[in-house]
Protein backbone atom coordinates (compact mmCIF):
# COMPACT_ATOMS: atom_id res chain seq x y z
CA UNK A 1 91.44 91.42 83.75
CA UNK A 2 90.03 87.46 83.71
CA UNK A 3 93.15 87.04 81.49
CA UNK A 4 95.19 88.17 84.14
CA UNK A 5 93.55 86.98 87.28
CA UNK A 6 94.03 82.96 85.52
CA UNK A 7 97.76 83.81 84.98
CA UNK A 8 97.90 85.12 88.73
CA UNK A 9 96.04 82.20 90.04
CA UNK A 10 98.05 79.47 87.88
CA UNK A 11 100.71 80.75 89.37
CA UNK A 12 99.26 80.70 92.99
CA UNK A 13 98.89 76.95 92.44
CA UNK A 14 101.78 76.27 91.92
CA UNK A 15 103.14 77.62 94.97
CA UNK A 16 100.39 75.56 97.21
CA UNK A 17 102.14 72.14 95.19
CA UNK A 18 105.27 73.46 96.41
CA UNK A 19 104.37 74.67 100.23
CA UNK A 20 102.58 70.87 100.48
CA UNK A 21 105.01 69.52 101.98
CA UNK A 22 106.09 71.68 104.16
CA UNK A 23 102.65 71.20 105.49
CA UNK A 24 102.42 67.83 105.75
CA UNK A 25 105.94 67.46 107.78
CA UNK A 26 103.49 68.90 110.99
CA UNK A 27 103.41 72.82 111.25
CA UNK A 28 102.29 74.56 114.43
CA UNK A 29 98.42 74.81 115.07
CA UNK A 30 97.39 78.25 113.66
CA UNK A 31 94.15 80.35 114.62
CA UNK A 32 91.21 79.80 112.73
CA UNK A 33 92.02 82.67 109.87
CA UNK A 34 89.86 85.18 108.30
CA UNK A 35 90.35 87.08 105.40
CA UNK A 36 88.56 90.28 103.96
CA UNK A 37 88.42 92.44 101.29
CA UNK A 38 87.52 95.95 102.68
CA UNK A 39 87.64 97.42 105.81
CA UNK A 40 83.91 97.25 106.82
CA UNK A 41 84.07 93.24 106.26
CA UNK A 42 87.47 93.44 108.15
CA UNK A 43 86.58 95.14 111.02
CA UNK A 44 82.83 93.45 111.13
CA UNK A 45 84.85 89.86 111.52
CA UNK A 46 87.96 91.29 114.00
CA UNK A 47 84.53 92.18 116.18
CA UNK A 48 83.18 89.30 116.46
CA UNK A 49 86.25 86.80 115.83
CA UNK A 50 88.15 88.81 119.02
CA UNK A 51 91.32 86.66 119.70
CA UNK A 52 89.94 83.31 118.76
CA UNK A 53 90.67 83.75 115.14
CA UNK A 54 93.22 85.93 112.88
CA UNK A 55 91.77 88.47 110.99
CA UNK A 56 93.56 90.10 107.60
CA UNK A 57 92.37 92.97 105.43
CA UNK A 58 93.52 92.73 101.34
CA UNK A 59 92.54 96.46 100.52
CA UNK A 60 95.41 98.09 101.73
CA UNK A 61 94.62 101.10 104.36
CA UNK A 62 94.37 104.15 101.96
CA UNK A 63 93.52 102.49 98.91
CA UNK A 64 90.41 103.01 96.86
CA UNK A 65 88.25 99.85 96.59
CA UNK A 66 86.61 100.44 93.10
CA UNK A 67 90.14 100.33 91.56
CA UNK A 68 92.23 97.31 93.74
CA UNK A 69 93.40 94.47 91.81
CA UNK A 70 94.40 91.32 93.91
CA UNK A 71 98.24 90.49 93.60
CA UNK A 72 99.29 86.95 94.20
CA UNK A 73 100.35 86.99 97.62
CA UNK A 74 96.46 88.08 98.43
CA UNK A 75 95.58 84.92 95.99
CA UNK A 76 97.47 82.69 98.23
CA UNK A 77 95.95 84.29 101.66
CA UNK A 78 92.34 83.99 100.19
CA UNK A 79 93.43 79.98 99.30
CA UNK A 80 94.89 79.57 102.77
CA UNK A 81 92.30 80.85 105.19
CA UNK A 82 89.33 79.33 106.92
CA UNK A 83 86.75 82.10 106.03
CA UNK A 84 86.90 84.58 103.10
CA UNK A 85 84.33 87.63 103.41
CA UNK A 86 84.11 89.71 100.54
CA UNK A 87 81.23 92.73 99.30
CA UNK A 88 80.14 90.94 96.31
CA UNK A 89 79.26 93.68 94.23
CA UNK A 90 81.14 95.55 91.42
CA UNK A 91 84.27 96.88 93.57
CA UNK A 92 85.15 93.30 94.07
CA UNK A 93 83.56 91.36 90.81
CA UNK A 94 87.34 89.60 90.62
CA UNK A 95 86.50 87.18 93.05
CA UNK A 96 84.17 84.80 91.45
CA UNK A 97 86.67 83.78 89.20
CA UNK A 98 89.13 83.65 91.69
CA UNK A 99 86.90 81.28 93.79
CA UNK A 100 85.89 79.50 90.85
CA UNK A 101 89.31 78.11 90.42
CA UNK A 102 89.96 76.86 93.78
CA UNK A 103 89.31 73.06 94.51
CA UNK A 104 88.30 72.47 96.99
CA UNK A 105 86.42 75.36 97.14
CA UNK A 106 86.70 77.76 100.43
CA UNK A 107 84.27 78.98 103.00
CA UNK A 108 83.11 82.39 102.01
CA UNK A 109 80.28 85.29 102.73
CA UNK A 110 79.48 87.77 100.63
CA UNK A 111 78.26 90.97 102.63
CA UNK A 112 75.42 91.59 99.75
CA UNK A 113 73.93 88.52 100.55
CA UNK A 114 73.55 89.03 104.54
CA UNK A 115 70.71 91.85 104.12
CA UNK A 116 67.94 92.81 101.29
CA UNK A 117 69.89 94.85 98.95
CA UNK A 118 68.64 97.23 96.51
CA UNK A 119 69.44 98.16 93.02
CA UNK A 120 72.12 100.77 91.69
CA UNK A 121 70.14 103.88 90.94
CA UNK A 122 71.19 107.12 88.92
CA UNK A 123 69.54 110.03 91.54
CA UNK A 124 68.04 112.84 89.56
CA UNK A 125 71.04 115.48 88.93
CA UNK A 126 74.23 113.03 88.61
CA UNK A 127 76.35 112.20 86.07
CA UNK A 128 76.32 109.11 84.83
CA UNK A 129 78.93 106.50 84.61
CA UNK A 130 79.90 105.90 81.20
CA UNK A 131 78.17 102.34 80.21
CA UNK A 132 80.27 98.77 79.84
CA UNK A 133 78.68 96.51 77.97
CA UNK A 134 76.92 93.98 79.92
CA UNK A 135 73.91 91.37 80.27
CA UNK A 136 70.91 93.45 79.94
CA UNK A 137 69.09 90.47 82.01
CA UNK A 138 71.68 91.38 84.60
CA UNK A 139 71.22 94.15 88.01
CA UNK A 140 73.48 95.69 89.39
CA UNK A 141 73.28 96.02 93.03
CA UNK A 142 74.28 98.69 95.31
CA UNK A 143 77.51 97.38 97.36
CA UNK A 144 77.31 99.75 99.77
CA UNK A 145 75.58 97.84 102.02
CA UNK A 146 77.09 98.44 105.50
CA UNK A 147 76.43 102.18 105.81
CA UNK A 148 72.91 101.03 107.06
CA UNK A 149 73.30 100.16 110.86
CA UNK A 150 71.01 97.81 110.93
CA UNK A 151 72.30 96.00 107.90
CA UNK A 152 75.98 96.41 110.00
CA UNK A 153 74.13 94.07 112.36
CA UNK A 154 72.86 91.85 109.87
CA UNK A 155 76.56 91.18 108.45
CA UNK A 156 78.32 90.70 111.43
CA UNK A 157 75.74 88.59 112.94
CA UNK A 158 76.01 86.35 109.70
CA UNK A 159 79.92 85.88 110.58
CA UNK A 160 79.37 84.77 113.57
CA UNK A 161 76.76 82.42 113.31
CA UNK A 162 79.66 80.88 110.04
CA UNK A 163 82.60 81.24 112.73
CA UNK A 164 80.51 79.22 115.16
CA UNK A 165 80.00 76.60 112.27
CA UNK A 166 83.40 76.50 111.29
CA UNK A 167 85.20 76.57 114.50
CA UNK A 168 82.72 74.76 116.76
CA UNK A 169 85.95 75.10 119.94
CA UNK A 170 85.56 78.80 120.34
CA UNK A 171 81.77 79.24 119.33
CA UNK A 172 80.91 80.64 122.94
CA UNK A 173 83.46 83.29 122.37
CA UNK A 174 82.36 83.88 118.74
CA UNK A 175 78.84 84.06 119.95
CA UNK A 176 79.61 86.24 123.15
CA UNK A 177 80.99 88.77 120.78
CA UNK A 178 78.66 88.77 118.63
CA UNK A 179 76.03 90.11 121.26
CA UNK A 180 77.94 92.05 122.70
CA UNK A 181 78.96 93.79 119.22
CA UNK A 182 75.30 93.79 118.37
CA UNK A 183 74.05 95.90 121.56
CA UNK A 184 76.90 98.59 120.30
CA UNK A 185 75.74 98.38 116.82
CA UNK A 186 71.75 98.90 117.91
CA UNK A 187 73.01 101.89 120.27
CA UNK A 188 74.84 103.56 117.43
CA UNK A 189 71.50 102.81 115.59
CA UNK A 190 69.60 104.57 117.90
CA UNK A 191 71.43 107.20 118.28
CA UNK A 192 71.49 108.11 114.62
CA UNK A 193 67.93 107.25 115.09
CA UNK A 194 67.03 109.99 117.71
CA UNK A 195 68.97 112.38 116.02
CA UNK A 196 66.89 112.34 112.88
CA UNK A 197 63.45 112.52 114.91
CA UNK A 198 64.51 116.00 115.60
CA UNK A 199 65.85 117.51 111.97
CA UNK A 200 63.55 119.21 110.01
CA UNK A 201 65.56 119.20 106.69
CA UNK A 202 66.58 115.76 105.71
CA UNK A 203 68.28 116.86 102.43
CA UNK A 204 71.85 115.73 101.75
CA UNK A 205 73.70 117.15 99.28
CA UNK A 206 77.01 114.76 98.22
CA UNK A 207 79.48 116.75 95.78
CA UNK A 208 81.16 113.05 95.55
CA UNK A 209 79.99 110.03 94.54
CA UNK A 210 77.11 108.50 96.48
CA UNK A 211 77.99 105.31 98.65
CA UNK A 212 75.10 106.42 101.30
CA UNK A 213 72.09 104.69 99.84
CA UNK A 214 71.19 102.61 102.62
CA UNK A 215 71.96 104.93 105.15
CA UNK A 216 69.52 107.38 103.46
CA UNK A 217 67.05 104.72 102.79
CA UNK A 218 67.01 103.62 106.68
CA UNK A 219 66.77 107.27 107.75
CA UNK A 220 63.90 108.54 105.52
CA UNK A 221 67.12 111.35 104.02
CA UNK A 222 66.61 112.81 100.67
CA UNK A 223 69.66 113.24 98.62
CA UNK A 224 71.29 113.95 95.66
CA UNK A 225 74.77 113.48 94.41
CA UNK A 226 77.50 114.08 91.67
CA UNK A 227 77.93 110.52 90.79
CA UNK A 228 76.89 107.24 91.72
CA UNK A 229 78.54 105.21 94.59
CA UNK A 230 80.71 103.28 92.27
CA UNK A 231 81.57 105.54 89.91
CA UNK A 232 85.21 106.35 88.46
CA UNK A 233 84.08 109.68 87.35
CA UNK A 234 85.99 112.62 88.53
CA UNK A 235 84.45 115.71 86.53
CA UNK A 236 80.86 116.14 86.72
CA UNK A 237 79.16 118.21 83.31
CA UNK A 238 78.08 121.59 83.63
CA UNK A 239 74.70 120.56 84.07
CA UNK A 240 75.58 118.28 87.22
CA UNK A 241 77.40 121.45 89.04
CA UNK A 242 74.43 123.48 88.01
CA UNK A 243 71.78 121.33 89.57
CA UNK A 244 73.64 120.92 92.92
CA UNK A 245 74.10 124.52 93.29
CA UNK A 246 70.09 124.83 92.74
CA UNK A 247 69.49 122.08 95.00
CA UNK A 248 72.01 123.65 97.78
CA UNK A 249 70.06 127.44 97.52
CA UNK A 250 66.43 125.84 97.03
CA UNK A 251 66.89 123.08 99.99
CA UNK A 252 68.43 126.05 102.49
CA UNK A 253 71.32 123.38 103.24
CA UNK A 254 74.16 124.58 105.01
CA UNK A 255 76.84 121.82 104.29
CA UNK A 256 77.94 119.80 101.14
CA UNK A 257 79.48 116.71 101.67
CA UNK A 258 82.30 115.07 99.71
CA UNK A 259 83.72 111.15 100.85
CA UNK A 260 86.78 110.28 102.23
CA UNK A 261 90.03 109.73 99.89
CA UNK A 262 88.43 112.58 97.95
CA UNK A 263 89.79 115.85 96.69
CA UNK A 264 86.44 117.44 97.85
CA UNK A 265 86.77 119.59 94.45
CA UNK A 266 83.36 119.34 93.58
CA UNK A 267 81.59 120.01 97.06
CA UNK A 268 84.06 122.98 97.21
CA UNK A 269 83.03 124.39 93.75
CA UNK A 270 79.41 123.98 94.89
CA UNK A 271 80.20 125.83 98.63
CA UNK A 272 81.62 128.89 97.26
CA UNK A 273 79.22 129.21 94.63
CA UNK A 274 76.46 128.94 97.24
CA UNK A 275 78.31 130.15 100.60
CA UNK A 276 77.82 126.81 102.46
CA UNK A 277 80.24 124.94 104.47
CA UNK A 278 81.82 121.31 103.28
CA UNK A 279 82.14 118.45 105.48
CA UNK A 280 83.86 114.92 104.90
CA UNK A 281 80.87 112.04 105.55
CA UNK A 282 83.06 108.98 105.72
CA UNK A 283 81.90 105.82 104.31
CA UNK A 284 83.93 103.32 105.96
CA UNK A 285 84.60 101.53 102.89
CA UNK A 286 88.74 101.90 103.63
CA UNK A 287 90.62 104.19 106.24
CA UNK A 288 94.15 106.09 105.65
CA UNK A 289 97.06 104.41 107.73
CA UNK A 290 96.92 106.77 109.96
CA UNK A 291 93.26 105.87 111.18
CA UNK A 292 93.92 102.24 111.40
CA UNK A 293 96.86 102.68 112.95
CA UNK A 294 94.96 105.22 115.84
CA UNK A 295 92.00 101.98 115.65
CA UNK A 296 89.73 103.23 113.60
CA UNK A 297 86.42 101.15 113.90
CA UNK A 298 83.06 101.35 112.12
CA UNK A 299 82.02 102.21 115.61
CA UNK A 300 84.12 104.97 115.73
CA UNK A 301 83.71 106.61 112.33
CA UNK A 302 79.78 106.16 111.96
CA UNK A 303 79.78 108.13 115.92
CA UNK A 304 82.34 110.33 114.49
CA UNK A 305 79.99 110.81 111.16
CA UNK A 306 76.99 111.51 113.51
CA UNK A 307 78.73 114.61 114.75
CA UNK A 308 79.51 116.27 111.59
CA UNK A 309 75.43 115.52 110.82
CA UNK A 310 74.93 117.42 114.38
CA UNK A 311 76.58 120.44 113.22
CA UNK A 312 75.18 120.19 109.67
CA UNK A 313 71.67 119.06 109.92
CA UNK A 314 68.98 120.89 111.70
């Protein structure tokens, strides 16, 4: 992967030597330009940048995160923008050698960074990813970090406060949006919020992997999963299956969730097994073309995931 990541970015450069001089003969003034990985740091900057600033998304709508590799056209658009926002955990561990090799370097924010994040855990039942070699002085993170509302408003609050930085001419637009994008955010908050004062059974059962650690953590939820949030796992063992079904019939659950992009196989194994219902609790980390192209928002799916909880949940 580094091997091929210095070959894509060699060539990148050259390209920039080339598109110089176009440059320099006096192009139009552009927007100020953002670029982002997924579609939470996308839609967190299009929020607050409104139509002061361009905003592009390199995960392309349907694809799975954990698996993208950048081509060099998405080189060049992270070399040519104003402000790069990336996760900054595993999905996305290409970058730091992509922004190593840039000089000057470029403006960027790493979503991990805005809010306290918390360590990749193995929950009781799961199957493990198998193990990489790696630093054992090194943690690992969990990237998930915007399924927490709060942390939502931590991110895009840390956007706009680098927009207003970096483009001082439309700061009072930057920061306008910013509130008003906040007050939405804290209303979505509290709504989830309100919700949860009245369940009684805060167990959530995930036949998927599990990118809802933060969102469980800020809601007091107990849950327990087939496989961790970034794993590439697609067949649990026997003795996963086995201790979700238990969990299901012990916890009196009426729903097992599965992620979107998945084939839900696992969390429909588990429901007929148990007689439960399955339900898609959508992450936000990407959305199919046909949800950005009806304007999908984080708004909208997290309001959209709070109704599924309604009919699940009591």
């Amino acid at each position: 992967m580094k091997k091929m990541l210095a070959v894509l970015t060699a060539l990148v450069l050259v390209c920039l030597s080339f598109s110089g001089a176009a440059l320099a003969q006096g192009a139009s003034v552009k927007k100020f330009s953002v670029v982002a990985t997924n579609f939470p740091a996308y839609d967190f900057a299009r929020q607050v940048a409104g139509d002061s600033a361009e905003v592009t998304m390199l995960l392309p709508p349907g694809a799975e995160s954990h698996t993208y590799e950048p081509t060099p056209k998405d080189i060049l658009k992270i070399q040519n923008c104003d402000l790069f926002v990336y996760v900054g955990g595993d999905s996305d561990a290409w970058v730091d050698d992509i922004l190593s090799s840039f000089d000057p370097a470029i403006h960027a924010i790493r979503m991990i960074d805005c809010v306290k994040a918390v360590e990749e855990v193995t929950i009781e039942g799961m199957t493990p990813e198998e193990e990489e070699p790696t630093d054992s002085n090194e943690i690992e993170y969990d990237e998930h970090v915007w399924t927490s509302p709060k942390n939502a408003i931590l991110i895009e609050q840390a956007i706009a406060k680098e927009l207003e930085t970096l483009d001082p001419t439309n700061a009072s637009a930057y920061q306008a949006n910013s509130d008003t994008y906040t007050q939405q955010l804290q209303a979505l908050d509290q709504s989830f919020a309100d919700f949860f004062k009245g369940v009684t059974n805060k167990t959530l059962i995930v036949g998927d992997r599990f990118p809802l650690r933060y969102f469980a953590d800020e809601f007091g939820l107990t849950c327990y999963a087939a496989f961790p949030g970034c794993s590439t796992e697609t067949e649990p063992s026997a003795a996963t299956i086995s201790f979700l079904i238990d969990k299901v019939k012990d916890a009196g659950v009426s729903t097992v969730f599965y992620i979107e992009f998945s084939n839900h196989q696992v969390a429909d194994s588990i429901a007929e097994q148990t007689g439960v219902k399955t339900a898609l609790f959508h992450s936000c980390h990407n959305v199919s073309q046909a949800e950005m192209d009806a304007g999908a928002t984080y708004l909208s799916i997290m309001a959209q995931d709070l109704e599924t909880l309604k009919g699940a949940m009591k």
